[in-house]
N, C-alpha and C. Protein backbone atom coordinates (compact mmCIF):
# COMPACT_ATOMS: atom_id res chain seq x y z
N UNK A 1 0.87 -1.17 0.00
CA UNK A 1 0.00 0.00 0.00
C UNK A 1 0.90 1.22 0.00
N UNK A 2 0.85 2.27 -1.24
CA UNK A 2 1.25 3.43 -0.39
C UNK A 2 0.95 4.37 0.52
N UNK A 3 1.84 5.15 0.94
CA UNK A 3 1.54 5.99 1.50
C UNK A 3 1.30 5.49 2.68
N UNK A 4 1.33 6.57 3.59
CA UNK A 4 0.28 6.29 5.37
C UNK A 4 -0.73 6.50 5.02
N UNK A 5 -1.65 5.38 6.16
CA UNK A 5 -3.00 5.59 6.70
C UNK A 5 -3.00 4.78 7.44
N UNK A 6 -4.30 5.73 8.64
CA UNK A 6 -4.39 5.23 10.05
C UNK A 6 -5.64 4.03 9.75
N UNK A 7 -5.64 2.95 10.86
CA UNK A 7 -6.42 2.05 10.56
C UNK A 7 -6.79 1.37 11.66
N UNK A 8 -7.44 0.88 12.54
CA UNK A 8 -7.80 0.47 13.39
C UNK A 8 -8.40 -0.98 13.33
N UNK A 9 -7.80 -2.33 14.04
CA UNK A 9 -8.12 -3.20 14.34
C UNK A 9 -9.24 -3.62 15.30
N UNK A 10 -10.54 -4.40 14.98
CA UNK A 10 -11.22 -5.11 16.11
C UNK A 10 -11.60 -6.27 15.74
N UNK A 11 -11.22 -7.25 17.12
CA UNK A 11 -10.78 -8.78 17.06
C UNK A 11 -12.40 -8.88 17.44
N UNK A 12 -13.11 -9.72 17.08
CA UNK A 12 -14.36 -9.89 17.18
C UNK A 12 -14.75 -11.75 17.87
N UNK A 13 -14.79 -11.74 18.82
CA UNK A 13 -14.35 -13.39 19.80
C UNK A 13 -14.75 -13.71 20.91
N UNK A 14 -15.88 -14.15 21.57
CA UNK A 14 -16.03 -14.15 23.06
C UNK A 14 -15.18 -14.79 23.85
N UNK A 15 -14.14 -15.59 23.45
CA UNK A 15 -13.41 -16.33 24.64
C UNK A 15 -12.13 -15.39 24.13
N UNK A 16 -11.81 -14.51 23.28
CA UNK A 16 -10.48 -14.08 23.35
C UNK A 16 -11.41 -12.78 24.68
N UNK A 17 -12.44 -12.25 24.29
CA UNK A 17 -12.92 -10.75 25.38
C UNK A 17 -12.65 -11.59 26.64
N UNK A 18 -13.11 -12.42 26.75
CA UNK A 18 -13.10 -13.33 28.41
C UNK A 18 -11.66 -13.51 28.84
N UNK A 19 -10.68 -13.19 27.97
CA UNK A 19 -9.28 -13.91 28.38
C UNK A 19 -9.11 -15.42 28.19
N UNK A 20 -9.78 -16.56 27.83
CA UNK A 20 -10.02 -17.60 27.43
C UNK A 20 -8.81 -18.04 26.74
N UNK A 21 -8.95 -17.30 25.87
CA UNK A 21 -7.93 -17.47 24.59
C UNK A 21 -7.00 -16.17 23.99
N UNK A 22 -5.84 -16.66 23.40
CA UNK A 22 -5.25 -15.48 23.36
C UNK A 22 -6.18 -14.92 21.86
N UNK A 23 -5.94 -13.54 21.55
CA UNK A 23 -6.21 -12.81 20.48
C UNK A 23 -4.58 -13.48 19.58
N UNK A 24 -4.85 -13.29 18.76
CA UNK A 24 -4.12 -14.04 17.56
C UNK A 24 -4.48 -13.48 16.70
N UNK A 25 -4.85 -13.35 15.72
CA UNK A 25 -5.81 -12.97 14.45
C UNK A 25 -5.13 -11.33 14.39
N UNK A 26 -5.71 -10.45 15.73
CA UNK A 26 -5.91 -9.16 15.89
C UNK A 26 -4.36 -8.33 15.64
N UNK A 27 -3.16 -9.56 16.61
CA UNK A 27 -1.60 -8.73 16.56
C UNK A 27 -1.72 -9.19 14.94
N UNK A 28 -1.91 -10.40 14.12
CA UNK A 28 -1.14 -10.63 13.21
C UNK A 28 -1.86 -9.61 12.05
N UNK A 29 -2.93 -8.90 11.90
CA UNK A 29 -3.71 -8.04 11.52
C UNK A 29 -2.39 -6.78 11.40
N UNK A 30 -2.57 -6.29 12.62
CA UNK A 30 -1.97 -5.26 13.24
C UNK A 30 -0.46 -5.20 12.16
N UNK A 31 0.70 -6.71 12.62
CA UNK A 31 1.54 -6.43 12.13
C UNK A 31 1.43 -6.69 10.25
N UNK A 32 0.41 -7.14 9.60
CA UNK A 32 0.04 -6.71 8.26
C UNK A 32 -0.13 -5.60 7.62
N UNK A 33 -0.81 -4.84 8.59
CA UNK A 33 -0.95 -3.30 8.40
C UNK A 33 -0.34 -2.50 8.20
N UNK A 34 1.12 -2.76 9.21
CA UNK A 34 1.67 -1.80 9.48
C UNK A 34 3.10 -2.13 8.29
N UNK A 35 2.83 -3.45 7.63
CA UNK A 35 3.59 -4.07 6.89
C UNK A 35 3.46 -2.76 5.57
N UNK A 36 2.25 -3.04 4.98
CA UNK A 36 1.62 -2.35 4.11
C UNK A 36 1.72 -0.91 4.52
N UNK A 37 2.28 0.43 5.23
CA UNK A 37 2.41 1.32 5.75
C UNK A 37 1.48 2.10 6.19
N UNK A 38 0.42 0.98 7.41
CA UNK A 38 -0.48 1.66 8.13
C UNK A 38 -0.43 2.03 9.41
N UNK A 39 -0.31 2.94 9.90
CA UNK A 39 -0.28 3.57 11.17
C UNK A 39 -1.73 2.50 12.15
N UNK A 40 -1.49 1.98 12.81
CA UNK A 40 -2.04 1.23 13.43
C UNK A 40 -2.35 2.25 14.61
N UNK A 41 -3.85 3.08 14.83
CA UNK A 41 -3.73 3.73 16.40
C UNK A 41 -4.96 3.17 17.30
N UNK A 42 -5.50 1.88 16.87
CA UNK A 42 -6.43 1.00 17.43
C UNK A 42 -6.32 -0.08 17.41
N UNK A 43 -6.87 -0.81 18.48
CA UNK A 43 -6.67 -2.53 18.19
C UNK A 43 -7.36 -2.37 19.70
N UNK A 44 -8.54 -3.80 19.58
CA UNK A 44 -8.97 -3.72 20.19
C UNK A 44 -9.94 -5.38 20.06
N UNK A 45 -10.45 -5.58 21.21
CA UNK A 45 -11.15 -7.21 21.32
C UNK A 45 -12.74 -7.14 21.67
N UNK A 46 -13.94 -6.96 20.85
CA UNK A 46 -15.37 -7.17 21.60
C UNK A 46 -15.32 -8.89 21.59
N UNK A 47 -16.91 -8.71 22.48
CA UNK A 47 -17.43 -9.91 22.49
C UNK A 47 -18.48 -10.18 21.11
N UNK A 48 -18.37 -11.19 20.80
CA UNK A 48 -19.88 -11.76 19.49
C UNK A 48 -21.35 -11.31 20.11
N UNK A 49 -21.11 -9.71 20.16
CA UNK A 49 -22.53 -9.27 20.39
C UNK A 49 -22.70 -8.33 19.60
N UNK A 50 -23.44 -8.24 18.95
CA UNK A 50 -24.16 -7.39 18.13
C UNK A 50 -24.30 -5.96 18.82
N UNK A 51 -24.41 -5.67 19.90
CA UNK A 51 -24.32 -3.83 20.18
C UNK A 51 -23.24 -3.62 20.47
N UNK A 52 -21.88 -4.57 20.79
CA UNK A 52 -20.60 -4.29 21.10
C UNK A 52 -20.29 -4.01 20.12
N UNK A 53 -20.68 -4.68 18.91
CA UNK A 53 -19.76 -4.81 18.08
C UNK A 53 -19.72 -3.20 16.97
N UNK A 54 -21.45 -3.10 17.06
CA UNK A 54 -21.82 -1.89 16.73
C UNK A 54 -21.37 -0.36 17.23
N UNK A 55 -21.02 -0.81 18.70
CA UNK A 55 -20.47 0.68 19.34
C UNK A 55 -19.52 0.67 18.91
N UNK A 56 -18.30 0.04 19.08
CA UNK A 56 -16.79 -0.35 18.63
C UNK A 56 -16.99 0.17 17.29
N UNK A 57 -17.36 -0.32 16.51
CA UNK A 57 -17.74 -0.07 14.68
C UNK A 57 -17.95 2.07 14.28
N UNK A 58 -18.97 2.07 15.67
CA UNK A 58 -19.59 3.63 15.68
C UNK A 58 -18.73 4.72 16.03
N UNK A 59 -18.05 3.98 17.46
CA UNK A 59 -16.87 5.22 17.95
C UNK A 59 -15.72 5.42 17.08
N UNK A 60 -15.14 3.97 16.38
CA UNK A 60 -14.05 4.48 15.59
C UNK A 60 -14.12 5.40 14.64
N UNK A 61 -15.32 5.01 13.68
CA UNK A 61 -15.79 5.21 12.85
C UNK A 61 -16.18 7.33 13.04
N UNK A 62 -17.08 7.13 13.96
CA UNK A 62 -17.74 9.08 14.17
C UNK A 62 -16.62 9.64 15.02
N UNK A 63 -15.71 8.79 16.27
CA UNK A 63 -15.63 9.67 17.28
C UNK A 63 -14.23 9.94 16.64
N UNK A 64 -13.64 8.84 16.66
CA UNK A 64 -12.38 8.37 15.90
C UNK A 64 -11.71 8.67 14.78
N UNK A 65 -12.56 8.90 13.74
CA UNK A 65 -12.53 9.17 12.14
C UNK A 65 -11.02 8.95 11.74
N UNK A 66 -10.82 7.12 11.78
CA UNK A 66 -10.11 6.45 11.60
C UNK A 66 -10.66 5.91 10.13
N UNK A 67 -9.57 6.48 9.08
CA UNK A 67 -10.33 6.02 7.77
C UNK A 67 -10.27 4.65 7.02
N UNK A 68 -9.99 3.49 8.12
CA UNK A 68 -10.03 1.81 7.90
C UNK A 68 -10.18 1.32 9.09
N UNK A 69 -11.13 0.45 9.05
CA UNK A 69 -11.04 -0.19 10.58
C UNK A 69 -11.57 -1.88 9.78
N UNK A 70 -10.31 -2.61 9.93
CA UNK A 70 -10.53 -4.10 9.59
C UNK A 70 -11.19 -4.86 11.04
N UNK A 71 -12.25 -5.63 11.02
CA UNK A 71 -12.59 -6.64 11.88
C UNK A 71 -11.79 -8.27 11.55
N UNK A 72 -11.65 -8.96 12.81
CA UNK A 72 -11.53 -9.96 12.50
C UNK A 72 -12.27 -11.05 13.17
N UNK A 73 -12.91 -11.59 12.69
CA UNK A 73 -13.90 -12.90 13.40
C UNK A 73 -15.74 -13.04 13.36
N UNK A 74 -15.84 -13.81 13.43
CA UNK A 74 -17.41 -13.83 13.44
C UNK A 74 -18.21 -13.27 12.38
N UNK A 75 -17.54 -14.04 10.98
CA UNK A 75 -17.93 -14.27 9.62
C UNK A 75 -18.59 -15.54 9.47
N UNK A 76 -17.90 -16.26 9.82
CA UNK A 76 -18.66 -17.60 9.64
C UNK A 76 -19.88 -18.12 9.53
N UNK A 77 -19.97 -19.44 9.76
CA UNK A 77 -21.55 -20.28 9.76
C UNK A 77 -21.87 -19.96 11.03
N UNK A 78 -21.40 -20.08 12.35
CA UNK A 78 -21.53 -20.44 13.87
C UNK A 78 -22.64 -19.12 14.44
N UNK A 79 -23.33 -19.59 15.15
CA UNK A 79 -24.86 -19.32 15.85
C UNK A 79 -24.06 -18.17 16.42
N UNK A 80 -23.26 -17.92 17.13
CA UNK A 80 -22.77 -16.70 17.93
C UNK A 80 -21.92 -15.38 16.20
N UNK A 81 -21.87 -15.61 14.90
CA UNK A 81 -21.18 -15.25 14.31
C UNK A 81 -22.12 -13.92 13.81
N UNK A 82 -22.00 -13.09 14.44
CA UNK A 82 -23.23 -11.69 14.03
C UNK A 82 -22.20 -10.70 13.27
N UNK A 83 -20.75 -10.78 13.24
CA UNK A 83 -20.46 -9.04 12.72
C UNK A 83 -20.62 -8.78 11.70
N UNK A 84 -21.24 -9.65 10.44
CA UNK A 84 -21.80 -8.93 8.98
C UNK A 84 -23.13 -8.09 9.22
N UNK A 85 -23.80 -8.97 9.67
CA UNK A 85 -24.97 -8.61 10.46
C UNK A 85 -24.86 -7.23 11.20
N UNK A 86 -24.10 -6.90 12.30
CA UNK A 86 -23.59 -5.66 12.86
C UNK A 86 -23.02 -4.91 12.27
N UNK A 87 -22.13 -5.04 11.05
CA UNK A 87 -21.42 -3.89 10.44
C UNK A 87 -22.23 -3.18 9.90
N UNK A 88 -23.58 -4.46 8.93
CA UNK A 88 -24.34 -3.59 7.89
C UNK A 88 -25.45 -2.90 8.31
N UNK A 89 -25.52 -2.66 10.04
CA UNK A 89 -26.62 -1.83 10.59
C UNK A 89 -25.63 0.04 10.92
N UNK A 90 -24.50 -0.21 10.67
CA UNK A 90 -23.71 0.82 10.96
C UNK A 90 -23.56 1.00 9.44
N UNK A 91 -23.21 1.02 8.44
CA UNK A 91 -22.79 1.22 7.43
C UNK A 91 -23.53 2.26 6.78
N UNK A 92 -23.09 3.14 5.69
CA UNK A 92 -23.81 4.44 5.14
C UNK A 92 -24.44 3.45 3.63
N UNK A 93 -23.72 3.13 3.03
CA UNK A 93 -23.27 2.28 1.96
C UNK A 93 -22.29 0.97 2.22
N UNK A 94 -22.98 0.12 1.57
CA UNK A 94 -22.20 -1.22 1.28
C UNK A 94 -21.34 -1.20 0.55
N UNK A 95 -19.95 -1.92 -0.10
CA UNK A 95 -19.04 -2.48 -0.80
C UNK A 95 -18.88 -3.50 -1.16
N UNK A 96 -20.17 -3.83 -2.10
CA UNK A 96 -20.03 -5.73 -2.37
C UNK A 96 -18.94 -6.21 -2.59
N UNK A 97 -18.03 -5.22 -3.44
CA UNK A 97 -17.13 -5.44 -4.54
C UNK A 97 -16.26 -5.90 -3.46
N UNK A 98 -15.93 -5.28 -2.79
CA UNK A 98 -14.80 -5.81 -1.74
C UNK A 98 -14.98 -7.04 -1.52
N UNK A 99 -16.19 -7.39 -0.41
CA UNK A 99 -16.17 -8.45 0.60
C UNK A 99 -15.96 -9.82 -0.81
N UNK A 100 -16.63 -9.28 -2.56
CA UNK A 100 -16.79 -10.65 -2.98
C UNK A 100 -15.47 -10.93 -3.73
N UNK A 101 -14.30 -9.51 -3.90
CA UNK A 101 -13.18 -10.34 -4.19
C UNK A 101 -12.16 -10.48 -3.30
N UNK A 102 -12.74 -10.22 -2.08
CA UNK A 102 -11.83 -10.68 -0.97
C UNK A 102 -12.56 -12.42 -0.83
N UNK A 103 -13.39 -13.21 -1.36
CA UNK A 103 -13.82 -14.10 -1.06
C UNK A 103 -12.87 -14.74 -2.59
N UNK A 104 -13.48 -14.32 -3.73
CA UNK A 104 -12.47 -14.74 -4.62
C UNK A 104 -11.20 -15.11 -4.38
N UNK A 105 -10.98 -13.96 -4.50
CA UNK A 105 -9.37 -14.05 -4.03
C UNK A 105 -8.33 -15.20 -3.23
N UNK A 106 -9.18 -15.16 -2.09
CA UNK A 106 -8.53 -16.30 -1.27
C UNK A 106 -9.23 -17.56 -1.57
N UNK A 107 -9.86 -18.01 -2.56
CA UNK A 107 -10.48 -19.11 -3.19
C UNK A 107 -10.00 -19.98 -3.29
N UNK A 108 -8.14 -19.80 -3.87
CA UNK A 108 -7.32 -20.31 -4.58
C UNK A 108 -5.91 -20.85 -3.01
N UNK A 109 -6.22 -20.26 -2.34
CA UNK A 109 -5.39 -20.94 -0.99
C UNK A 109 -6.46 -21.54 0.01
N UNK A 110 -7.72 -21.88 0.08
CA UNK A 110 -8.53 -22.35 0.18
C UNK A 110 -10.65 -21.98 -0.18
N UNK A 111 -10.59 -23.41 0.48
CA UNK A 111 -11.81 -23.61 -0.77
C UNK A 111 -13.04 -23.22 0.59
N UNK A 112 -12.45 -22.85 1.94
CA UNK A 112 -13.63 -22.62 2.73
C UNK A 112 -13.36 -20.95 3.04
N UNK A 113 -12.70 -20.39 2.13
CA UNK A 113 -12.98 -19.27 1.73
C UNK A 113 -14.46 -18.70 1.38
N UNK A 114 -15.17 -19.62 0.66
CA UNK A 114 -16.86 -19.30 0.32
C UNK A 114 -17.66 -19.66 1.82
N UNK A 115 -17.00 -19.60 2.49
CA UNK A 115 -17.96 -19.78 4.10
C UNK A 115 -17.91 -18.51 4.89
N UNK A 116 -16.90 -17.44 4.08
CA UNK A 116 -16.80 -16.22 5.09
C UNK A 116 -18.03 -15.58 4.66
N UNK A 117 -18.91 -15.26 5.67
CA UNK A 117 -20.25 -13.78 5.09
C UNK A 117 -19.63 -12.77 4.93
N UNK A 118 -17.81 -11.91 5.51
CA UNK A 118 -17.78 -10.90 5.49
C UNK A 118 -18.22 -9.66 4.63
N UNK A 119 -18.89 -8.98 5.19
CA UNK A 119 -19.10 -7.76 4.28
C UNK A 119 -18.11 -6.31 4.25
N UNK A 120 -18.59 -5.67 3.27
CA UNK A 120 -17.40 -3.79 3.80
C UNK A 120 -18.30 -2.96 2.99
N UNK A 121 -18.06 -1.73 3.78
CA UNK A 121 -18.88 -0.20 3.21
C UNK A 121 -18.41 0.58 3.79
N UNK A 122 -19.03 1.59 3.75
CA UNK A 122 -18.78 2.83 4.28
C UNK A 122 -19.37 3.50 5.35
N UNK A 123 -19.07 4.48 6.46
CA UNK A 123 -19.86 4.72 7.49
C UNK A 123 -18.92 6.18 7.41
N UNK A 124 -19.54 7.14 7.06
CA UNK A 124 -18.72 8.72 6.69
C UNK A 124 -17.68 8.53 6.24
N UNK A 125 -17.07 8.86 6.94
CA UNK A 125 -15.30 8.83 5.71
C UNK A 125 -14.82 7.92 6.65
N UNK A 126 -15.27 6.48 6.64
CA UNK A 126 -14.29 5.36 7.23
C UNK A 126 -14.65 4.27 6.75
N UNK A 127 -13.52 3.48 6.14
CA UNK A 127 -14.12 1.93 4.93
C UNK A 127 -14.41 0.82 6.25
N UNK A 128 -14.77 -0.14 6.45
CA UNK A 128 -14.93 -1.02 7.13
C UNK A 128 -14.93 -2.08 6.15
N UNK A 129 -14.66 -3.07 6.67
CA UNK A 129 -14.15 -4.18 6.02
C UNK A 129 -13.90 -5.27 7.15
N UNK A 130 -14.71 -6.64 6.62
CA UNK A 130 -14.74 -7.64 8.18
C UNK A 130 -14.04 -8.86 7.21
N UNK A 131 -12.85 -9.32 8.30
CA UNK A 131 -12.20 -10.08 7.43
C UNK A 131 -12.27 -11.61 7.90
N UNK A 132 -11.92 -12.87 7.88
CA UNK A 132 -12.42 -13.80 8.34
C UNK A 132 -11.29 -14.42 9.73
N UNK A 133 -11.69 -14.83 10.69
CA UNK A 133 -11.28 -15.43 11.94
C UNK A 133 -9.83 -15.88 12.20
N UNK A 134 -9.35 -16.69 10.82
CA UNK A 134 -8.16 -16.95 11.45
C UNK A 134 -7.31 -16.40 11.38
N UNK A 135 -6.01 -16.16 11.90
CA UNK A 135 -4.55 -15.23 11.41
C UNK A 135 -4.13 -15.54 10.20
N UNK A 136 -4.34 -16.67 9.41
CA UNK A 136 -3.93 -16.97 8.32
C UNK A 136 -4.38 -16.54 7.33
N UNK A 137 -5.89 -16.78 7.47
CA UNK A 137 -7.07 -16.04 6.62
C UNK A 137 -7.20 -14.60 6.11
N UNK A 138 -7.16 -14.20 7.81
CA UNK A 138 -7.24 -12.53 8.11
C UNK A 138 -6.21 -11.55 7.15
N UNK A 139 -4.80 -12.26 7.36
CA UNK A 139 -4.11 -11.63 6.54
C UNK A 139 -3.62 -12.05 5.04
N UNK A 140 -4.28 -13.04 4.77
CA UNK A 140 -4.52 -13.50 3.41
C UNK A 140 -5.50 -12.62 2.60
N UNK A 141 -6.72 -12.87 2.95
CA UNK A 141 -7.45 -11.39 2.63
C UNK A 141 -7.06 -10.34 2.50
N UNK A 142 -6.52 -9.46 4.05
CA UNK A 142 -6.22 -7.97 3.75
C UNK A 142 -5.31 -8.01 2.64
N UNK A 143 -3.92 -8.82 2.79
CA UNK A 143 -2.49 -9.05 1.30
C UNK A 143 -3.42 -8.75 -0.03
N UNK A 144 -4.81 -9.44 -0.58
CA UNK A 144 -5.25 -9.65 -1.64
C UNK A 144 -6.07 -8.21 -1.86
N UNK A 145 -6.55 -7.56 -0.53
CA UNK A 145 -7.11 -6.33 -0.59
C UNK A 145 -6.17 -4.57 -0.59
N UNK A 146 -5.09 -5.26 0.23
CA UNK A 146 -4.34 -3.65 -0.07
C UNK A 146 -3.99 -3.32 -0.87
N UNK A 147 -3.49 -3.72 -2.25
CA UNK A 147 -3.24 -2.60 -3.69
C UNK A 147 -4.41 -1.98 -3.78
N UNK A 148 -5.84 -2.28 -3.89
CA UNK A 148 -6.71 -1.20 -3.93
C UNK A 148 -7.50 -0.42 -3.18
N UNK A 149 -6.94 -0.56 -1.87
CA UNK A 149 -7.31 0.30 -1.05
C UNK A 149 -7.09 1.61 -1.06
N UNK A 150 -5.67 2.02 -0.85
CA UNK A 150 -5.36 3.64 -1.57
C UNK A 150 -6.31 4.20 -1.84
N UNK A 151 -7.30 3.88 -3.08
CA UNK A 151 -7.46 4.85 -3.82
C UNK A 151 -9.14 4.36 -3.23
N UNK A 152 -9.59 3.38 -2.52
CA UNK A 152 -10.71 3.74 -1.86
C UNK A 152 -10.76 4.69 -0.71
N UNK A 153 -9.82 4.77 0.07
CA UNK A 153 -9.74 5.64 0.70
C UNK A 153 -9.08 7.29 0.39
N UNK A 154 -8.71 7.08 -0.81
CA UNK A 154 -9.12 8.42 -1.20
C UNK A 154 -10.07 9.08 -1.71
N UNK A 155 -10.88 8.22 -2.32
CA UNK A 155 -12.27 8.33 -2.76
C UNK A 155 -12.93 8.81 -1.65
N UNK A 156 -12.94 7.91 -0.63
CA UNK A 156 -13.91 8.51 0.46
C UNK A 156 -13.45 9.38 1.44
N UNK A 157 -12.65 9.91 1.53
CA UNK A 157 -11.66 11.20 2.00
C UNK A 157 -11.86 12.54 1.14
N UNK A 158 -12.56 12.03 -0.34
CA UNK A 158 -13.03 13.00 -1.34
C UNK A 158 -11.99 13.67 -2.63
N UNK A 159 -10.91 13.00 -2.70
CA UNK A 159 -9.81 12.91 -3.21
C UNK A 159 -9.87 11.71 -4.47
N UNK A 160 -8.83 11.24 -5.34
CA UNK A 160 -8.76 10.04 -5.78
C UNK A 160 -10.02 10.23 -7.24
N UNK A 161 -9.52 11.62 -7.70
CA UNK A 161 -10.52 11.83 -9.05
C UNK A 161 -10.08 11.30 -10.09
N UNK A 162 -8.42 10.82 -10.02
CA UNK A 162 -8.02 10.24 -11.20
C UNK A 162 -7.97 8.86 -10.60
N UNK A 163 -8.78 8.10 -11.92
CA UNK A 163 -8.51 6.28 -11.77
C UNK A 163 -7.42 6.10 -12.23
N UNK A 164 -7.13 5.08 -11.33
CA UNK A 164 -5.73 4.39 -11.31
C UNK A 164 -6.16 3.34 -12.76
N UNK A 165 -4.97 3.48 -13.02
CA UNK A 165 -4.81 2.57 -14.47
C UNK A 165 -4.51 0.94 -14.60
N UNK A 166 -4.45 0.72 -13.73
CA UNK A 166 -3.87 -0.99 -13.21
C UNK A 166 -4.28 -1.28 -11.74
């Protein structure tokens, strides 16, 4: 990715919020980010609840105006797995395009790639984007998503009038 941008992590897990289990997913997120030259000034763990997940989603998003905030977890099939569900009650606009070639994408390093629901949109000038549970996954996805991020987030920063050519 070029350039800086700030971006904010939330690990989405009830036994990592409980201390149960370690967060995993969330550092290896973190150090992807910052791989790609993102200022990392959030990171953070809810529980698989739907108004946690929504406040977390709201404060970064309005209070914060952190212009990426990747989720990780609770995409899946599993009865407790709500954050597509929660993102898209916060969201201004959706981003099919994202969530379905971030599903593409990782198709080809596995095939239960088509089990993530994650979705991404917009909520004022901040992309959201929910990526799937494991550390492997998580940053398999974002790798396949950061060349075109840039220029979504300049788009929605109000910038980014010339399309990129490749």
């Amino acid at each position: 990715m070029s350039g800086p941008f700030q971006a904010a992590v939330v690990t989405v897990s009830d036994r990592a919020h409980r201390g149960e289990r370690e967060d995993v997913s969330g550092p290896a997120l973190v150090a992807a980010l910052r791989a790609y030259g993102g200022e990392v000034v959030h990171a953070s763990v809810v529980p698989d609840e739907p108004e946690d997940i929504e406040n977390e989603l709201r404060t970064l998003a309005d209070l914060g105006r952190i212009p990426l905030v990747v989720t990780t977890g609770g995409t899946g099939f599993g009865p407790r797995d709500v954050t597509p569900e929660a993102t898209r009650r916060v969201l201004d606009r959706e981003a099919p395009g994202i969530a379905e070639y971030a599903r593409a994408a990782t198709i080809e390093k596995t095939r239960f790639a088509i089990l993530s629901r994650g979705v991404a949109g917009i909520r004022r000038h901040t992309l959201i984007v929910n990526l799937p549970g494991s550390p492997k996954a998580a940053v398999e996805t974002w790798e396949a998503l950061a060349p075109v991020l840039p220029h979504a987030l300049d788009l929605i920063a109000g910038g980014g009038e010339e399309h990129p050519t490749s």
